[in-house]
C-alpha atoms as a PDB file:
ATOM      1  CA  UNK A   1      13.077   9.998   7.878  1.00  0.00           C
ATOM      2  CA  UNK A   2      11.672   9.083  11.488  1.00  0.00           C
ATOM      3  CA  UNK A   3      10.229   5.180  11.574  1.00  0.00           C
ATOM      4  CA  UNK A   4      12.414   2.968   9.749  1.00  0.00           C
ATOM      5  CA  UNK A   5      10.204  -0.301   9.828  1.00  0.00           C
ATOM      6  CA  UNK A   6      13.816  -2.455   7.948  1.00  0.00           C
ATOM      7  CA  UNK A   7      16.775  -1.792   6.214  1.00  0.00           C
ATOM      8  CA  UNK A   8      15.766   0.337   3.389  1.00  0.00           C
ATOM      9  CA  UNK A   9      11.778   1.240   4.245  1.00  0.00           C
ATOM     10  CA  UNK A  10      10.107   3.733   6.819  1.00  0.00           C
ATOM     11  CA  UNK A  11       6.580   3.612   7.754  1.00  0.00           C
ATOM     12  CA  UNK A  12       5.534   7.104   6.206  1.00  0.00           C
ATOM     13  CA  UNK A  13       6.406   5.359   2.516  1.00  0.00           C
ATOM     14  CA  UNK A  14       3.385   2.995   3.439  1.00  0.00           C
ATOM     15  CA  UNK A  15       1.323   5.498   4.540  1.00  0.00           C
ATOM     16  CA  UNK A  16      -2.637   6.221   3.216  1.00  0.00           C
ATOM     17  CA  UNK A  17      -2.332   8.828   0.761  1.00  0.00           C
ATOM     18  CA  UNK A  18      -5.387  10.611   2.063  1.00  0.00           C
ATOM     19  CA  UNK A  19      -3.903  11.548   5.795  1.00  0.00           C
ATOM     20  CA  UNK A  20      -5.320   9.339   7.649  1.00  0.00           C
ATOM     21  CA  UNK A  21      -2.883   7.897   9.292  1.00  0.00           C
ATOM     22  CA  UNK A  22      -2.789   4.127   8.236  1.00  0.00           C
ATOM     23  CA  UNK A  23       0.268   3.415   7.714  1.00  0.00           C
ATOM     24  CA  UNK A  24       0.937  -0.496   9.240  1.00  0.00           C
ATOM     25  CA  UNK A  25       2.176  -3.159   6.493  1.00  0.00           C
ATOM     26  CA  UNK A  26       2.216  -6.102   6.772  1.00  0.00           C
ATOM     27  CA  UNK A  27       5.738  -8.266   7.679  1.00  0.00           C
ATOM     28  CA  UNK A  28       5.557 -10.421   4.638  1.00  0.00           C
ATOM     29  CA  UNK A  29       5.153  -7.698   2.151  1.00  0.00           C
ATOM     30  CA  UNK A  30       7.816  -5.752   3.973  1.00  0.00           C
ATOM     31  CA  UNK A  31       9.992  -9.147   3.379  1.00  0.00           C
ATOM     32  CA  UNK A  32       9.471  -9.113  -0.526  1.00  0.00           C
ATOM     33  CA  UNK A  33      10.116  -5.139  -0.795  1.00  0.00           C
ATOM     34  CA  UNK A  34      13.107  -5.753   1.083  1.00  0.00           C
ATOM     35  CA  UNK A  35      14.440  -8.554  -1.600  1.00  0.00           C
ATOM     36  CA  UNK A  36      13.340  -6.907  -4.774  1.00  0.00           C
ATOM     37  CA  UNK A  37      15.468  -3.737  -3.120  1.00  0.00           C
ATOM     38  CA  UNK A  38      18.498  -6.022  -2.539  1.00  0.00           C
ATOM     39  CA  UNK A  39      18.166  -7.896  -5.626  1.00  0.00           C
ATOM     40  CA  UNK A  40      17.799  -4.954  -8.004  1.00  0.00           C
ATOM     41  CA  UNK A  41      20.525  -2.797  -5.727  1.00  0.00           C
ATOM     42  CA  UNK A  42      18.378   0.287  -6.850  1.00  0.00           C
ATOM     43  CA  UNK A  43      15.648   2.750  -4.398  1.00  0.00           C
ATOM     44  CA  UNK A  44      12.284   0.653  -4.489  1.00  0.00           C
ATOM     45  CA  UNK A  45       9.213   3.998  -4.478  1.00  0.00           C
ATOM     46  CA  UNK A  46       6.118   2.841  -3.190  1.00  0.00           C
ATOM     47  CA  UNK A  47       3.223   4.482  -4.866  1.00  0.00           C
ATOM     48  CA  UNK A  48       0.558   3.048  -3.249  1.00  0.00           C
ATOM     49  CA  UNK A  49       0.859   1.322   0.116  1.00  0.00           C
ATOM     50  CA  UNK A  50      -1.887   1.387   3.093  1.00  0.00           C
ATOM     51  CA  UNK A  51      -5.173   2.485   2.104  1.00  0.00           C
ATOM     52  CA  UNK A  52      -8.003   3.309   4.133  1.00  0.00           C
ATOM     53  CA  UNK A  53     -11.423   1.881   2.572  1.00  0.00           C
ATOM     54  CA  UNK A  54     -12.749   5.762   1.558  1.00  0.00           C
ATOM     55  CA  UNK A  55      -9.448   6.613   0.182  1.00  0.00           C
ATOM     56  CA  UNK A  56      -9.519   3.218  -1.922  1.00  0.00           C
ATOM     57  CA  UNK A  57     -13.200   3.557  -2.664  1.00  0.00           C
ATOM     58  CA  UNK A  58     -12.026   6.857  -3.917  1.00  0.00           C
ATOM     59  CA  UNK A  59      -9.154   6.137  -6.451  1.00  0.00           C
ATOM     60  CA  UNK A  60     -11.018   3.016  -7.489  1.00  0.00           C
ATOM     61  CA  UNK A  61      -9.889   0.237  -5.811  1.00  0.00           C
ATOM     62  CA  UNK A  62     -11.690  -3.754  -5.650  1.00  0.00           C
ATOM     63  CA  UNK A  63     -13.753  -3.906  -2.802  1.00  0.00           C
ATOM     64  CA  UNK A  64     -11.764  -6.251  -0.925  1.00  0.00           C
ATOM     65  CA  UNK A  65      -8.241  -4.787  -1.649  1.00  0.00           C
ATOM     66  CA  UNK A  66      -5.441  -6.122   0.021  1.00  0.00           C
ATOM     67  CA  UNK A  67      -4.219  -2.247   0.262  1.00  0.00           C
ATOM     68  CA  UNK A  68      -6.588  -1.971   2.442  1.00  0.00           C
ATOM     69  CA  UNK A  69      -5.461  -4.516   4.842  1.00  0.00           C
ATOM     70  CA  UNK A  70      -1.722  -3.253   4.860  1.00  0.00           C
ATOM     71  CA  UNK A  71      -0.524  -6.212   2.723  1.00  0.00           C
ATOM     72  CA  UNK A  72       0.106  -4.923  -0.964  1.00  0.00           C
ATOM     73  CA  UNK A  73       1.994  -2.063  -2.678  1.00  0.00           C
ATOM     74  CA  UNK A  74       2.114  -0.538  -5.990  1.00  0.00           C
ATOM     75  CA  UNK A  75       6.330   0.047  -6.688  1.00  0.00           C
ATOM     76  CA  UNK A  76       8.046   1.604  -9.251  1.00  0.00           C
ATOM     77  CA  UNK A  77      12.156   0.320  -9.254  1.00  0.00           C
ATOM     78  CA  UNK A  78      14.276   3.545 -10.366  1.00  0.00           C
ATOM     79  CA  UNK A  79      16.087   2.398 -13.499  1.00  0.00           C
ATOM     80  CA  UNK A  80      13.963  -0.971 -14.108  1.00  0.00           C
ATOM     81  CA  UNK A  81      11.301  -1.818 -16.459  1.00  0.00           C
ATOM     82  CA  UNK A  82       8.264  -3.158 -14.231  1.00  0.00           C
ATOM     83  CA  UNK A  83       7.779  -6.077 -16.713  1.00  0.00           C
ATOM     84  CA  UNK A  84      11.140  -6.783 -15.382  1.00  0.00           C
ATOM     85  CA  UNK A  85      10.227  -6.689 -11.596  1.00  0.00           C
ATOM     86  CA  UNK A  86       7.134  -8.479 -11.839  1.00  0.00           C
ATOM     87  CA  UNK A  87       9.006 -11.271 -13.913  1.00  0.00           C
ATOM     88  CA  UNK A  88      11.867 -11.585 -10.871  1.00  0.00           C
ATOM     89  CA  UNK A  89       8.940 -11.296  -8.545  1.00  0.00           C
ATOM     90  CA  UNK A  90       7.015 -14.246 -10.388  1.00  0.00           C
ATOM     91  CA  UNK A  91      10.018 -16.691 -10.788  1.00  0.00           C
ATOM     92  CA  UNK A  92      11.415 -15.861  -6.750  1.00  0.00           C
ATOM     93  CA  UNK A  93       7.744 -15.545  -5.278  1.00  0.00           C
ATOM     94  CA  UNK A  94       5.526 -17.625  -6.604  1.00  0.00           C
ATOM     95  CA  UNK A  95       3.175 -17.288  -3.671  1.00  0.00           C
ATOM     96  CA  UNK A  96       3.019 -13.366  -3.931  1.00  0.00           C
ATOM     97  CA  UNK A  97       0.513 -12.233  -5.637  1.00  0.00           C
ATOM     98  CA  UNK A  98       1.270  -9.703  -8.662  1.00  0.00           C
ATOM     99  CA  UNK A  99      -0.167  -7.251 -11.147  1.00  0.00           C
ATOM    100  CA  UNK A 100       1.331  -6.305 -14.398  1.00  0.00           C
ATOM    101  CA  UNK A 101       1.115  -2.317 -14.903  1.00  0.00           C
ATOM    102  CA  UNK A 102       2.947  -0.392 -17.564  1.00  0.00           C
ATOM    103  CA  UNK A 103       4.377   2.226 -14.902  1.00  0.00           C
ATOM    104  CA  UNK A 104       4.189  -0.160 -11.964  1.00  0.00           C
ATOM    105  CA  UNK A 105       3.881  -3.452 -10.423  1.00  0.00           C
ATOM    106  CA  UNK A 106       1.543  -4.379  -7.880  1.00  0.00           C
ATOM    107  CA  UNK A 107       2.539  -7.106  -5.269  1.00  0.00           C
ATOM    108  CA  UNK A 108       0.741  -8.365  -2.371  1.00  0.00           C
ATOM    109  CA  UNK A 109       0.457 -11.178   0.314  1.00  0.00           C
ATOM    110  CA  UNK A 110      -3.130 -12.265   0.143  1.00  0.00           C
ATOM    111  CA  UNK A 111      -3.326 -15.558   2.102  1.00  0.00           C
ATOM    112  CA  UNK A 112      -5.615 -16.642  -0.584  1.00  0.00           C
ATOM    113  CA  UNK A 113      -3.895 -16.525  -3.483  1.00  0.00           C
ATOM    114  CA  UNK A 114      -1.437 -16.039  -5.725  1.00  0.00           C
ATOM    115  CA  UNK A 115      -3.584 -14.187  -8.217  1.00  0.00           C
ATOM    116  CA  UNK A 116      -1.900 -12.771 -11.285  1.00  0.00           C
ATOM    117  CA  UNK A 117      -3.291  -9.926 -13.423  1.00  0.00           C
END
């Protein structure tokens, strides 16, 4: 896979799903992928990275997502429960920002947070 942004990620995971081309996340989100990927020892998917404002507009994202400014993801861990994740995410970032989803967990770098959902 060409563009290996760190040790386990390329760029095209982070990609907008629409084709569009964005594809640039930010370094602190990058950082927490990284440890959750260490930490669990297992592949780390990203369902949802970048998102250009149609394509989140389109699959119903807030206004003012942080996908849209390169600095969340929506990740499924192979093997682990997200309740799990987001619960090592919470207690080893409490400045990320998180969302609780029954097939994934949402974490982002919002300077303005953490919110928790």
């Amino acid at each position: 896979m060409p563009n290996k942004i760190s040790t386990h990620f390329h760029r095209t995971e982070f990609a907008c799903n629409c084709g569009c081309g964005f594809d640039t996340v930010d370094v602190d989100t990058l950082d927490v992928l990284e440890a959750v990927r260490t930490h669990f020892g297992k592949p780390v998917v990203v369902n949802s990275g970048c998102r250009c404002p149609e394509y989140n507009a389109k699959v119903g994202g807030a206004p003012n997502s942080q996908h849209t400014l390169g600095r969340a993801a929506d990740i499924r861990v192979q093997g682990v429960e997200p309740d799990d994740v987001h619960d090592w995410l919470a207690a080893n970032f409490p400045t990320a920002s998180l969302g609780r989803y029954q097939t994934f967990t949402h974490v982002d770098t919002r300077t303005h947070g953490p919110a928790r959902w």
